[in-house]
Structures are given as C-alpha cells and as structure tokens.
PDB file of N, CA and C in Angstrom:
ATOM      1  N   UNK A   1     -11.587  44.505  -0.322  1.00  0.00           N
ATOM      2  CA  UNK A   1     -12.948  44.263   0.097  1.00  0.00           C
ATOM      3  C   UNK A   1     -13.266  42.793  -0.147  1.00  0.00           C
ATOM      4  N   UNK A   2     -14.281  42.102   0.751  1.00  0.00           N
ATOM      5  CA  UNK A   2     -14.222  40.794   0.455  1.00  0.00           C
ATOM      6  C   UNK A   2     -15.962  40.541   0.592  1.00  0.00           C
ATOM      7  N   UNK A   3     -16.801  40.433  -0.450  1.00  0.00           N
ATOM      8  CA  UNK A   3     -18.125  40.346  -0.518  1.00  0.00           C
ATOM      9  C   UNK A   3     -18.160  38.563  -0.557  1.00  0.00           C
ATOM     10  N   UNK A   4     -18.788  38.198   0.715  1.00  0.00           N
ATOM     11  CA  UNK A   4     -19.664  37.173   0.567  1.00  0.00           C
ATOM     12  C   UNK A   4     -20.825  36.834   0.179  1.00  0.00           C
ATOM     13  N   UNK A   5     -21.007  35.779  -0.468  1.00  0.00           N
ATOM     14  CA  UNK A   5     -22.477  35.491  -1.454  1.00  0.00           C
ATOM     15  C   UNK A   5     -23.425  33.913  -1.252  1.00  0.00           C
ATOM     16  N   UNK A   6     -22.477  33.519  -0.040  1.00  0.00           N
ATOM     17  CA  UNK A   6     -23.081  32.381  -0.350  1.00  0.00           C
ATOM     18  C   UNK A   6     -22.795  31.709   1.479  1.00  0.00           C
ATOM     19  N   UNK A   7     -23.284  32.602   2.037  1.00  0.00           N
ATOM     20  CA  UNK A   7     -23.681  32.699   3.864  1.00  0.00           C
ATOM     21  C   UNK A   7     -24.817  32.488   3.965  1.00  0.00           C
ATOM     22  N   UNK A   8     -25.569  31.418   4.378  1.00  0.00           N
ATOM     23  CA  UNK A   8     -26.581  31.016   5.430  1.00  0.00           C
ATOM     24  C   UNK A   8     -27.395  32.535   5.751  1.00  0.00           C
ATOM     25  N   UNK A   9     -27.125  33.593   5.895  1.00  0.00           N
ATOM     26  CA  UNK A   9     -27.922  34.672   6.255  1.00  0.00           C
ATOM     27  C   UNK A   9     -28.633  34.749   4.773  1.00  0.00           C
ATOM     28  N   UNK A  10     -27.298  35.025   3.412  1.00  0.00           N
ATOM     29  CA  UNK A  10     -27.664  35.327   2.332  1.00  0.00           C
ATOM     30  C   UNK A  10     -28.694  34.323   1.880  1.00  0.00           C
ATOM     31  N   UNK A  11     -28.385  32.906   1.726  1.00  0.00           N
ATOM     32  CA  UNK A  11     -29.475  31.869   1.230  1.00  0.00           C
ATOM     33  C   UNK A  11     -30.812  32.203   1.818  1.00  0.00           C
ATOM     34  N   UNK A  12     -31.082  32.700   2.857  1.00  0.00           N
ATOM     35  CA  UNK A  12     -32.194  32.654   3.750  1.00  0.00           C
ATOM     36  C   UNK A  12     -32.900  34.085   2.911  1.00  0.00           C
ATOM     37  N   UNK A  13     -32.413  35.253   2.882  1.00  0.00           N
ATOM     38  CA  UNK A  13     -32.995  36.128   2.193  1.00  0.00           C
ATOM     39  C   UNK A  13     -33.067  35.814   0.624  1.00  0.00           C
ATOM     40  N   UNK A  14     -32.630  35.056   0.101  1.00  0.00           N
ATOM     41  CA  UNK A  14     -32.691  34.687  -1.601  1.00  0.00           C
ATOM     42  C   UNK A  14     -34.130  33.911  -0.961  1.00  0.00           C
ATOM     43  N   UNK A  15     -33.960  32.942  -0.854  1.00  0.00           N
ATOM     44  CA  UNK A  15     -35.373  31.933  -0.484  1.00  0.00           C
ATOM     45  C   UNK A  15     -36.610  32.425  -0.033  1.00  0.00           C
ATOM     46  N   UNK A  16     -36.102  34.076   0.594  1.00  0.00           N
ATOM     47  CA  UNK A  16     -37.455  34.577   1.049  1.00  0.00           C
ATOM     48  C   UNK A  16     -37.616  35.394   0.122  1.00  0.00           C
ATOM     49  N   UNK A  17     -36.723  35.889  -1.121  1.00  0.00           N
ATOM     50  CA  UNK A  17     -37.525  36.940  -2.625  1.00  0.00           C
ATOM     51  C   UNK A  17     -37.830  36.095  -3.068  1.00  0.00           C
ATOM     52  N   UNK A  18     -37.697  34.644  -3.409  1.00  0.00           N
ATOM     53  CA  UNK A  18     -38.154  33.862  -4.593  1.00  0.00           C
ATOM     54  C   UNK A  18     -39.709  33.455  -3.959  1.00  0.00           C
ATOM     55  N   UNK A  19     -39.632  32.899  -2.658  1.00  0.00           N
ATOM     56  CA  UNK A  19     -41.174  32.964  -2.305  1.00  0.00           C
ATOM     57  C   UNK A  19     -41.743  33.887  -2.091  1.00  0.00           C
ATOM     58  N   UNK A  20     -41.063  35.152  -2.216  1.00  0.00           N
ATOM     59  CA  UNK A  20     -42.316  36.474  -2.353  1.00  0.00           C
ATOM     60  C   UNK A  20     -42.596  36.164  -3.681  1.00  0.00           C
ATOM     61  N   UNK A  21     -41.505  35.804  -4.753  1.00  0.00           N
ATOM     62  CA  UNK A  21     -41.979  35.964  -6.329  1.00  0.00           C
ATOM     63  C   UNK A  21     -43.087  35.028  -6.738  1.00  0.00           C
ATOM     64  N   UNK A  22     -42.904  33.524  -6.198  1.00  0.00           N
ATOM     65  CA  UNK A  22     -43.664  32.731  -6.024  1.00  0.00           C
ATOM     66  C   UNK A  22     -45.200  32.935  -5.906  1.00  0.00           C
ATOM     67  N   UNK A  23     -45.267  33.611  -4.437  1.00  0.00           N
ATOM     68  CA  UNK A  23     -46.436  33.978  -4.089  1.00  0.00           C
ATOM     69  C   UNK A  23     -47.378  34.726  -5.248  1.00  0.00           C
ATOM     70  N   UNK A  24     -47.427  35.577  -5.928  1.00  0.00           N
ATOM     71  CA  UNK A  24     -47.535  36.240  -7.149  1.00  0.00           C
ATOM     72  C   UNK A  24     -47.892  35.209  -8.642  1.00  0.00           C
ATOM     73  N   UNK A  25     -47.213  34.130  -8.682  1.00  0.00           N
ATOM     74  CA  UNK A  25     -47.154  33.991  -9.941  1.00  0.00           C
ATOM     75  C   UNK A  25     -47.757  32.357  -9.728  1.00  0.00           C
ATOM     76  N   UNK A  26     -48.567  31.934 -11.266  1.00  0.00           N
ATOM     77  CA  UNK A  26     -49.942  30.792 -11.070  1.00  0.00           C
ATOM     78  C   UNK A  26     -48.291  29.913 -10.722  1.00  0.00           C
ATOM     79  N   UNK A  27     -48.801  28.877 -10.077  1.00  0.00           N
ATOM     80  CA  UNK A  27     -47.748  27.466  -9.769  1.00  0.00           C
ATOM     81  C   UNK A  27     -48.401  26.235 -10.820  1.00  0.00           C
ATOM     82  N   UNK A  28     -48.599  26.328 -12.228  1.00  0.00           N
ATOM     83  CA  UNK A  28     -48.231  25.578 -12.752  1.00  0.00           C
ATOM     84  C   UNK A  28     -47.454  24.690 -13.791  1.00  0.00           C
ATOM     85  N   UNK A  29     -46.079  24.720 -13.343  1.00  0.00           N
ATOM     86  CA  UNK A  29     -44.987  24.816 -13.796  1.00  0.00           C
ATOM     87  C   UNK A  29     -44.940  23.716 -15.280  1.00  0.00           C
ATOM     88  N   UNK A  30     -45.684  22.464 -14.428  1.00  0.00           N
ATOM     89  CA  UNK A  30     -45.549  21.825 -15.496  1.00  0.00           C
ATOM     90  C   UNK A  30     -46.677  21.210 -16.850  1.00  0.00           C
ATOM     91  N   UNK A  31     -47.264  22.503 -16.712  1.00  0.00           N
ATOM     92  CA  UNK A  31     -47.759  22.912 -18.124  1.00  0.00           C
ATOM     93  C   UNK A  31     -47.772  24.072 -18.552  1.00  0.00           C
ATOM     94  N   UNK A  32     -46.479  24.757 -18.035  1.00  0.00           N
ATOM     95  CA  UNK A  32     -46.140  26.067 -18.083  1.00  0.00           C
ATOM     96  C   UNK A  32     -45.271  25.735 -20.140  1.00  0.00           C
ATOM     97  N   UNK A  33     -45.380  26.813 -20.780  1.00  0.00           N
ATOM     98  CA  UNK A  33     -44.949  26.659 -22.227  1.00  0.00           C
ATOM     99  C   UNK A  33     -43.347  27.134 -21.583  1.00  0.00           C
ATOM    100  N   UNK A  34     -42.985  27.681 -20.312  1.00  0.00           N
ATOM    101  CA  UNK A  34     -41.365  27.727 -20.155  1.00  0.00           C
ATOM    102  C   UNK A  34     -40.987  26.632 -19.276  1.00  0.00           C
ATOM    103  N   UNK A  35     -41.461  25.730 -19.282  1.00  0.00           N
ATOM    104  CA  UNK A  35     -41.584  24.482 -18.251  1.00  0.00           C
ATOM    105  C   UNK A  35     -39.854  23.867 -18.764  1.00  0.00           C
ATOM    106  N   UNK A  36     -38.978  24.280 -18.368  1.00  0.00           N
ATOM    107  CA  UNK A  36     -37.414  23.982 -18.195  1.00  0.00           C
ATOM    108  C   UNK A  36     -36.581  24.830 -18.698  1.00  0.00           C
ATOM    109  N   UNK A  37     -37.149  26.051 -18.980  1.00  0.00           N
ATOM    110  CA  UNK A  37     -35.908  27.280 -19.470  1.00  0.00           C
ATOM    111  C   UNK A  37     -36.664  27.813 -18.818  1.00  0.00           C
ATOM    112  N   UNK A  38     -36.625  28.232 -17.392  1.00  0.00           N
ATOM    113  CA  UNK A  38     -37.753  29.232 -16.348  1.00  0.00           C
ATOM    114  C   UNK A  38     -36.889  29.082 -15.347  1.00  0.00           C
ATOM    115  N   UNK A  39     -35.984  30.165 -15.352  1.00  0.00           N
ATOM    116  CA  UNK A  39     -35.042  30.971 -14.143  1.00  0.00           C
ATOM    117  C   UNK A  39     -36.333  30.583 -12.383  1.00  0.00           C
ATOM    118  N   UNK A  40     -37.326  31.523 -12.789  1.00  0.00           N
ATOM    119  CA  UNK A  40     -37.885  31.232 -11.422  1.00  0.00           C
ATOM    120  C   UNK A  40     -38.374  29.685 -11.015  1.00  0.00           C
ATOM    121  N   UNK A  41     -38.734  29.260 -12.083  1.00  0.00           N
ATOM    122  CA  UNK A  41     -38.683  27.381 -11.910  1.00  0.00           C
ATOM    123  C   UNK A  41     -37.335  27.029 -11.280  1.00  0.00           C
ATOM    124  N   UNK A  42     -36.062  27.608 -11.838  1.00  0.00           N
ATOM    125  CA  UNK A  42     -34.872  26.824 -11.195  1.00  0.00           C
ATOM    126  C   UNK A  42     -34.676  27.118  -9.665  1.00  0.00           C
ATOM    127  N   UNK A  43     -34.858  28.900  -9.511  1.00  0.00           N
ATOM    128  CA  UNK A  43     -34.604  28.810  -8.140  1.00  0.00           C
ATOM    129  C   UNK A  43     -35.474  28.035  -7.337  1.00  0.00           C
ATOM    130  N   UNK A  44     -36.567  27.823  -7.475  1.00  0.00           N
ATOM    131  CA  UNK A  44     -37.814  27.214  -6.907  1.00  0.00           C
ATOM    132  C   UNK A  44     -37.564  26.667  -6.127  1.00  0.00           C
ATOM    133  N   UNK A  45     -37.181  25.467  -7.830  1.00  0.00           N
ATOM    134  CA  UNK A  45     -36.149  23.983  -7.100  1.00  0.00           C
ATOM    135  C   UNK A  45     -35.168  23.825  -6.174  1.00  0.00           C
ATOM    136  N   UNK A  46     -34.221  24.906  -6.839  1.00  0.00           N
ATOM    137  CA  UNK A  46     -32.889  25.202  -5.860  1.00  0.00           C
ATOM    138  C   UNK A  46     -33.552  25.585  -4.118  1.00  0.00           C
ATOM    139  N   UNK A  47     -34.098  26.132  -4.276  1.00  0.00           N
ATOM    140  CA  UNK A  47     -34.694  26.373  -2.642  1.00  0.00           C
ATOM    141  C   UNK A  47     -35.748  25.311  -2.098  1.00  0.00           C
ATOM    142  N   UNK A  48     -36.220  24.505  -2.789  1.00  0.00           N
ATOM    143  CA  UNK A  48     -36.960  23.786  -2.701  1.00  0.00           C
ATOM    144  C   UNK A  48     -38.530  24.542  -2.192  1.00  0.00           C
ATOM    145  N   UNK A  49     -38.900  25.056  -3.198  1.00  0.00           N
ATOM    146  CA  UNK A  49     -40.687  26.038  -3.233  1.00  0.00           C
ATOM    147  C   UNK A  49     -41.086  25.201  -3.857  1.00  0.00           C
ATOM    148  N   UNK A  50     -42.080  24.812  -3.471  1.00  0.00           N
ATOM    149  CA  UNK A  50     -43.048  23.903  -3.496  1.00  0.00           C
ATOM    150  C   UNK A  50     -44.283  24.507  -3.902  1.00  0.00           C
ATOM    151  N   UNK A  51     -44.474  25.676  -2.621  1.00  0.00           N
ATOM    152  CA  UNK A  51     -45.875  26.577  -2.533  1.00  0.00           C
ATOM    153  C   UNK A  51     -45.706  27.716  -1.928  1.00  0.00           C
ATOM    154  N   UNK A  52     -45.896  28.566  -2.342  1.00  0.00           N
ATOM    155  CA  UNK A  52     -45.003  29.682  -1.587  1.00  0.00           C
ATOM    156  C   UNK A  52     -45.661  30.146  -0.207  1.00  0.00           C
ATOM    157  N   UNK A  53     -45.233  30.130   1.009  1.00  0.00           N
ATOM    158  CA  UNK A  53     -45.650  30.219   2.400  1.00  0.00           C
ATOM    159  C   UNK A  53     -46.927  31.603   2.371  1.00  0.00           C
ATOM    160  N   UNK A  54     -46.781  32.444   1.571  1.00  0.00           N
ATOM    161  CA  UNK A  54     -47.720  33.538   1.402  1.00  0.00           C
ATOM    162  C   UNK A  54     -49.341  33.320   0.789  1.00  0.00           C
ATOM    163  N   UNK A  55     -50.140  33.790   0.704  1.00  0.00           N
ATOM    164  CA  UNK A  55     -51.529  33.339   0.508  1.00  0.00           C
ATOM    165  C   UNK A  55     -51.199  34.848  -1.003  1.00  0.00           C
ATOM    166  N   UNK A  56     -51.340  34.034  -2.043  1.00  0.00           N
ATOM    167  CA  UNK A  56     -51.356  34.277  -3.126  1.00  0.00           C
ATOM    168  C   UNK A  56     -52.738  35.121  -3.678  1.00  0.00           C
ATOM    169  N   UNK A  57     -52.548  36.033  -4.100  1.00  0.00           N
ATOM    170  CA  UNK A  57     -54.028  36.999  -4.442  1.00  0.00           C
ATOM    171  C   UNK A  57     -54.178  36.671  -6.128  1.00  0.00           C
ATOM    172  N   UNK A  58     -55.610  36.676  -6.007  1.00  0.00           N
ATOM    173  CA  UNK A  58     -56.061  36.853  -7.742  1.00  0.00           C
ATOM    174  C   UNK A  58     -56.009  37.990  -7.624  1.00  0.00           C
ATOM    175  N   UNK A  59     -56.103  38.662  -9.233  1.00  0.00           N
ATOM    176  CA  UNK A  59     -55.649  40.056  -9.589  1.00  0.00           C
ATOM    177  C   UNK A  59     -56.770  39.696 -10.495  1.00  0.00           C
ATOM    178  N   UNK A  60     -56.985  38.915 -11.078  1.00  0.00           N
ATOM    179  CA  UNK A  60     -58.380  38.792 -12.164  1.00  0.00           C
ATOM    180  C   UNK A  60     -57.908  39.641 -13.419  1.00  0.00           C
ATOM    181  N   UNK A  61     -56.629  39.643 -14.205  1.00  0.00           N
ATOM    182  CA  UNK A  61     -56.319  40.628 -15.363  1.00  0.00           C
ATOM    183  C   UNK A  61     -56.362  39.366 -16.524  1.00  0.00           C
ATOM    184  N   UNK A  62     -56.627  40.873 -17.100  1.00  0.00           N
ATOM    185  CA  UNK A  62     -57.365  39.739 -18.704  1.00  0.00           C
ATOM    186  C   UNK A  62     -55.722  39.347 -19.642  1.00  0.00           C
ATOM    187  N   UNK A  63     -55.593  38.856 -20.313  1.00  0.00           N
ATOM    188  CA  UNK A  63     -54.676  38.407 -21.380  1.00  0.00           C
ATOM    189  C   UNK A  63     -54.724  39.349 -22.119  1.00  0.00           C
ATOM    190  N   UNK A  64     -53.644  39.878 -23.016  1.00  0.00           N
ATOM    191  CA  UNK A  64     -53.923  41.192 -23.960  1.00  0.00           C
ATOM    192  C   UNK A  64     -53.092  40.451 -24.785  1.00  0.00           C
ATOM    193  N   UNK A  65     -53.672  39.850 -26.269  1.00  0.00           N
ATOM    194  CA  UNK A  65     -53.192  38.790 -27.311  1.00  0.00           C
ATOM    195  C   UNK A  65     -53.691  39.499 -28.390  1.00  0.00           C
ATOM    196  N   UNK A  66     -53.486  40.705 -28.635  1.00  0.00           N
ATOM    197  CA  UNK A  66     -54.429  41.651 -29.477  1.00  0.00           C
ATOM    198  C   UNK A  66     -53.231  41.497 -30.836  1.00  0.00           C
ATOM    199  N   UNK A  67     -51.886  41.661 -30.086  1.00  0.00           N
ATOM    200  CA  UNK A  67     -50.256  41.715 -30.544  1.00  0.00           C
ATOM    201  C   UNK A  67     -49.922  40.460 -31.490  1.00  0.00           C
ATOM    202  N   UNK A  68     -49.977  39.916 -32.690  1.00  0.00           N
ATOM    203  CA  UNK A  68     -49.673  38.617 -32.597  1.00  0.00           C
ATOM    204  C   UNK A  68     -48.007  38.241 -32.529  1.00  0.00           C
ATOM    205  N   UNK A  69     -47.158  38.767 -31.771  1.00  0.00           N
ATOM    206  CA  UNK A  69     -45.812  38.575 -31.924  1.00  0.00           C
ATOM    207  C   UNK A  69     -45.821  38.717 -30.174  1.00  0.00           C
ATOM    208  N   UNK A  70     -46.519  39.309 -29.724  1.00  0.00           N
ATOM    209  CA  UNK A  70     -46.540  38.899 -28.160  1.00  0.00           C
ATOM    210  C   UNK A  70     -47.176  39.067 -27.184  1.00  0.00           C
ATOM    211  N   UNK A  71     -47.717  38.043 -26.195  1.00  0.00           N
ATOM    212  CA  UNK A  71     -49.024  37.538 -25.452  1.00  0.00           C
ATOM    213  C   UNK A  71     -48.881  38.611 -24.426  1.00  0.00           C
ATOM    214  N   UNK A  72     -49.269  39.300 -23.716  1.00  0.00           N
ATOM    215  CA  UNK A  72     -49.330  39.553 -22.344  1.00  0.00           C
ATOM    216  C   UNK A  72     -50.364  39.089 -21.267  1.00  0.00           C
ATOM    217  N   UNK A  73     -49.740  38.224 -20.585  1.00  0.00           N
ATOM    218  CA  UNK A  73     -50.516  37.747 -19.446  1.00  0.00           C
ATOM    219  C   UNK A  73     -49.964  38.117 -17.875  1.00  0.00           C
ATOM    220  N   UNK A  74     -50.257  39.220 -17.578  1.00  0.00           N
ATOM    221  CA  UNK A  74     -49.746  39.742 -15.864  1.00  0.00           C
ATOM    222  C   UNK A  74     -49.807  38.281 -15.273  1.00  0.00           C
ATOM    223  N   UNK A  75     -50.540  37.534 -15.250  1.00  0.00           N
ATOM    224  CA  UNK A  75     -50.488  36.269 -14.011  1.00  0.00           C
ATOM    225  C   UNK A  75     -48.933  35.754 -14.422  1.00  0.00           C
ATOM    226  N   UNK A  76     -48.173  35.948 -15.272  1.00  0.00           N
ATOM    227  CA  UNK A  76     -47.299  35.186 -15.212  1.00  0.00           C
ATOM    228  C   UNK A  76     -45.924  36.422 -15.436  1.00  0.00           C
ATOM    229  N   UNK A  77     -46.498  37.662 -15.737  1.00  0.00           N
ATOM    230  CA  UNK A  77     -45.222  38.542 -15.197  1.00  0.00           C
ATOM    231  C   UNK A  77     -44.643  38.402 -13.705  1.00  0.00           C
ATOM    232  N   UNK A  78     -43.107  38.533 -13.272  1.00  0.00           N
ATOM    233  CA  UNK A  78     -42.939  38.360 -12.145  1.00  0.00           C
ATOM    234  C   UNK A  78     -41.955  40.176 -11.983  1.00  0.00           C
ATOM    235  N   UNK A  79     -42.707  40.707 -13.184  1.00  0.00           N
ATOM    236  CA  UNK A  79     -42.221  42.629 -13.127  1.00  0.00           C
ATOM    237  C   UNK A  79     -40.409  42.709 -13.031  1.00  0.00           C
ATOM    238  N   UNK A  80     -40.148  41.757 -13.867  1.00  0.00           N
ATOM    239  CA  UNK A  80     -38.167  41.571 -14.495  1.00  0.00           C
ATOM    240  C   UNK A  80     -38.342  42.951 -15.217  1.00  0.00           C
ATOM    241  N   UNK A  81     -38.921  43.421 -15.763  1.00  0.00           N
ATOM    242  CA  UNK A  81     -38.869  44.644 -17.126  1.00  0.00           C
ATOM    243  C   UNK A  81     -37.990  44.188 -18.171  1.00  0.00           C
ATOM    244  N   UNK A  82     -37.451  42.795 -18.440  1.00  0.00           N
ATOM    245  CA  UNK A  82     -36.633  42.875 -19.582  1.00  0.00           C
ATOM    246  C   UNK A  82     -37.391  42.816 -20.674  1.00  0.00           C
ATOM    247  N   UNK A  83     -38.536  42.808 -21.292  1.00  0.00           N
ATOM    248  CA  UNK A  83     -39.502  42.939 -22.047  1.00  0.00           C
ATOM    249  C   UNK A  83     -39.142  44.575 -22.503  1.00  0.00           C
ATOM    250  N   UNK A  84     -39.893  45.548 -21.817  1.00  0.00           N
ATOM    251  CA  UNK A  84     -39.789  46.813 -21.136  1.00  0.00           C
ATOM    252  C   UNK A  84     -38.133  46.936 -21.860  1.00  0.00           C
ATOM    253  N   UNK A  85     -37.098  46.854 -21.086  1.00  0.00           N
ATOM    254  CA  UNK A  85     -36.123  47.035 -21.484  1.00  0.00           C
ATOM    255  C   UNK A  85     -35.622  46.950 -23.161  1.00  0.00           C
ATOM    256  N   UNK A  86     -35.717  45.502 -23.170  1.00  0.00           N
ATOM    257  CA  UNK A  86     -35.163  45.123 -24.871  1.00  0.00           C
ATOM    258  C   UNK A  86     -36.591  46.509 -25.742  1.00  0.00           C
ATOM    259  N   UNK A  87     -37.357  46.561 -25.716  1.00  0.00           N
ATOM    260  CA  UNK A  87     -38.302  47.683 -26.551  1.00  0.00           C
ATOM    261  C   UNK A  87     -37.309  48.231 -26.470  1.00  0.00           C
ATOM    262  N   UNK A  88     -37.560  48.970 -25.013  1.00  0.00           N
ATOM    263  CA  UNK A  88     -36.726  50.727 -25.022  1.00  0.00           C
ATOM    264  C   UNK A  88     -35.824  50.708 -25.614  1.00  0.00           C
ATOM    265  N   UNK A  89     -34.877  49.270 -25.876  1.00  0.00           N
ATOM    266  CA  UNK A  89     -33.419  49.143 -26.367  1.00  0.00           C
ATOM    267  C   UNK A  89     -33.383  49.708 -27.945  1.00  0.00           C
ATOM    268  N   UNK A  90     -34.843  48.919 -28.239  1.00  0.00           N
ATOM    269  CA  UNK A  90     -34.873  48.979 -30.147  1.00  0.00           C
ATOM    270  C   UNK A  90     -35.405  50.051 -30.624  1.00  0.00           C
ATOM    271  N   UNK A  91     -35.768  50.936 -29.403  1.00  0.00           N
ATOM    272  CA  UNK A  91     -36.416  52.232 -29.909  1.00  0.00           C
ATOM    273  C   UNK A  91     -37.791  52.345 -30.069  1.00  0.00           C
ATOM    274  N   UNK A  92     -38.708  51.146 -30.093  1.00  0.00           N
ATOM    275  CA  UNK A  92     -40.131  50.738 -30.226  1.00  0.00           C
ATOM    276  C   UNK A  92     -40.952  51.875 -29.066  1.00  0.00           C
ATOM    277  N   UNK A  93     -40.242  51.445 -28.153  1.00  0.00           N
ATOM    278  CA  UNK A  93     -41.402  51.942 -26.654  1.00  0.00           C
ATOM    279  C   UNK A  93     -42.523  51.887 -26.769  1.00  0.00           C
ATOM    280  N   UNK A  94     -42.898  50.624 -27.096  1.00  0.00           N
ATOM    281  CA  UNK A  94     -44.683  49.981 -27.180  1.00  0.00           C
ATOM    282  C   UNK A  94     -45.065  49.449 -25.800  1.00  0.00           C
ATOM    283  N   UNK A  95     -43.997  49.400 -24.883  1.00  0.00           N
ATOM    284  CA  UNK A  95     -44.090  48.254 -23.946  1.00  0.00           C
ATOM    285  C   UNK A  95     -43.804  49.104 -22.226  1.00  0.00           C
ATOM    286  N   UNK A  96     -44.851  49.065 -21.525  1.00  0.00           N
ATOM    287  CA  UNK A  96     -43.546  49.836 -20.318  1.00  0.00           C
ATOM    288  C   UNK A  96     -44.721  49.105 -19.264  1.00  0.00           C
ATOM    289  N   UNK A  97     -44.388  49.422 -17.948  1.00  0.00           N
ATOM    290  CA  UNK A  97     -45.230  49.464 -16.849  1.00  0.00           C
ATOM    291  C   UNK A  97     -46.487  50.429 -16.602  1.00  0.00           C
ATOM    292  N   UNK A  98     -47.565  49.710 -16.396  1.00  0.00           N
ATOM    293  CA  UNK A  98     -48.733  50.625 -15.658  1.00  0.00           C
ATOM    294  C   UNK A  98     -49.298  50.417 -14.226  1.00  0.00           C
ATOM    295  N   UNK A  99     -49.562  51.199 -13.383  1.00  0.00           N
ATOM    296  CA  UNK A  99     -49.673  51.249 -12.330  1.00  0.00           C
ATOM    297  C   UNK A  99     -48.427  51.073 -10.902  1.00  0.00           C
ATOM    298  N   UNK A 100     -48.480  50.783  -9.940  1.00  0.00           N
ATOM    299  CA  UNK A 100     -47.650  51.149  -8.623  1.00  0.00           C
ATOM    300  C   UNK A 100     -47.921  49.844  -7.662  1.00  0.00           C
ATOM    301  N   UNK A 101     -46.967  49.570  -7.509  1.00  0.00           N
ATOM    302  CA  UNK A 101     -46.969  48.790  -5.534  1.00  0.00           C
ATOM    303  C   UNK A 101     -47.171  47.509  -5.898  1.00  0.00           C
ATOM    304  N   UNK A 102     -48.318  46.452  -5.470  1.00  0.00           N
ATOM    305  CA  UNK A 102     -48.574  45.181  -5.776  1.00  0.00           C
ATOM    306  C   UNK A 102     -48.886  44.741  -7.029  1.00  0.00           C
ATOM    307  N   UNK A 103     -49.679  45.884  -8.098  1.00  0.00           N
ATOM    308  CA  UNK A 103     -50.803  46.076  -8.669  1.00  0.00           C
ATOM    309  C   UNK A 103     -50.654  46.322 -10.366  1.00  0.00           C
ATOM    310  N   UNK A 104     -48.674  46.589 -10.161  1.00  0.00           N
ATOM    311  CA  UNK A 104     -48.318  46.933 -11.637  1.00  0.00           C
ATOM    312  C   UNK A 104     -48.470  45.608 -12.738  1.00  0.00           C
ATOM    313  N   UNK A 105     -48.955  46.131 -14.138  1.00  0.00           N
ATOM    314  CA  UNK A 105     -49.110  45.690 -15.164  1.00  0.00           C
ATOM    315  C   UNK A 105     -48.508  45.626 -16.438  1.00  0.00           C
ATOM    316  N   UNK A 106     -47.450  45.146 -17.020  1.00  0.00           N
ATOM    317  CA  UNK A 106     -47.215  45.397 -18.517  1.00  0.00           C
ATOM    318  C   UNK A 106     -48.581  45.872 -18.933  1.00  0.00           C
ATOM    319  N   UNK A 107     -47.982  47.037 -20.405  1.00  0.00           N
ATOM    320  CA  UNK A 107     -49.082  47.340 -20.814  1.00  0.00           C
ATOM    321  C   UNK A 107     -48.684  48.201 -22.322  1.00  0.00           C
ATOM    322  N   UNK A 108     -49.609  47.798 -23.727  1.00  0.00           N
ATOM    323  CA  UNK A 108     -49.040  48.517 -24.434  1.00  0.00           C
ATOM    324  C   UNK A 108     -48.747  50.288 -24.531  1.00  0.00           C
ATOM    325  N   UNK A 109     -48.128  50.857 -24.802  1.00  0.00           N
ATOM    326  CA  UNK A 109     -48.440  52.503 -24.413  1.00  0.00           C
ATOM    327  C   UNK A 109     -48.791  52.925 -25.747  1.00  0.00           C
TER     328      UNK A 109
END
C-alpha cells in the first residue's frame, strides 16, 4: 500500500481544517501566553492564515478560573480533548465535554 501525505489535494484540505479551526478561535497570537509553543499558531504560519476566510461567531462564554491549577476559557479551546483525555488518564474525571455541534464546552463534571 502506498499512502500519500503530502499532494496538493492533501495540503488544500489541511489549510481548509486549520481555517475552520481558525475561524473559532480569538486571533491574538501575539499576546497569546502560548505565543511560540502553539501547534495551531504553527500551522497558521505554515499555511499562511492570516484571518481565517470564515466570519468568526462570538459565543460570549465566561472564563471558569474557580480551579486554581486550571483556567478554562472556551474562546481559546479548539475541542483537541487532550485536557479531557490526560484526566480520564489519571482517573480524576473532573474534566469532559458539554454540549453538541458548534456549541461544545469544556466543563467541570
């Protein structure tokens, strides 16, 4: 079997999930506290996103900093679940998804 990864069809669909991810998440990178260890910052660059072609929605969700070991701010989830994951890993399960479709939220359970 011979899987290609790096075809002109493929780049074109990578460039169009990262500006869906884009679209979703605030663009200000550089006063972002992950402002150069930020995977979606690199592809950005790598594709060159600037602004993501989509008209970006407020969601208006509050910060939940109740935790002092960790912030939750949805404007800057891009819904990875590795948060979600590493819990479930340690056995905690404080941490999972709430709600469906555009609209889901980290959230403590």
């Amino acid at each position: 079997m011979s899987v290609l990864t790096n075809t002109e069809h493929v780049r074109e669909v990578r460039k169009f999930v990262i500006d869906l991810i884009v679209s979703m998440h605030p663009l200000d990178c550089m006063t972002c506290t992950k402002a150069g260890v930020c995977n979606l910052q690199d592809y950005a660059y790598e594709f060159e996103i600037k602004e993501s072609t989509f008209t970006r929605k407020k969601f208006g969700f509050t910060i939940d900093d109740a935790n002092p070991f960790i912030k939750l701010d949805p404007d800057y989830c891009i819904l990875c679940g590795k948060c979600v994951r590493v819990c479930k890993h340690q056995g905690t399960n404080v941490l999972d998804f709430k709600g469906r479709g555009a609209r889901p939220v980290e959230a403590y359970t």
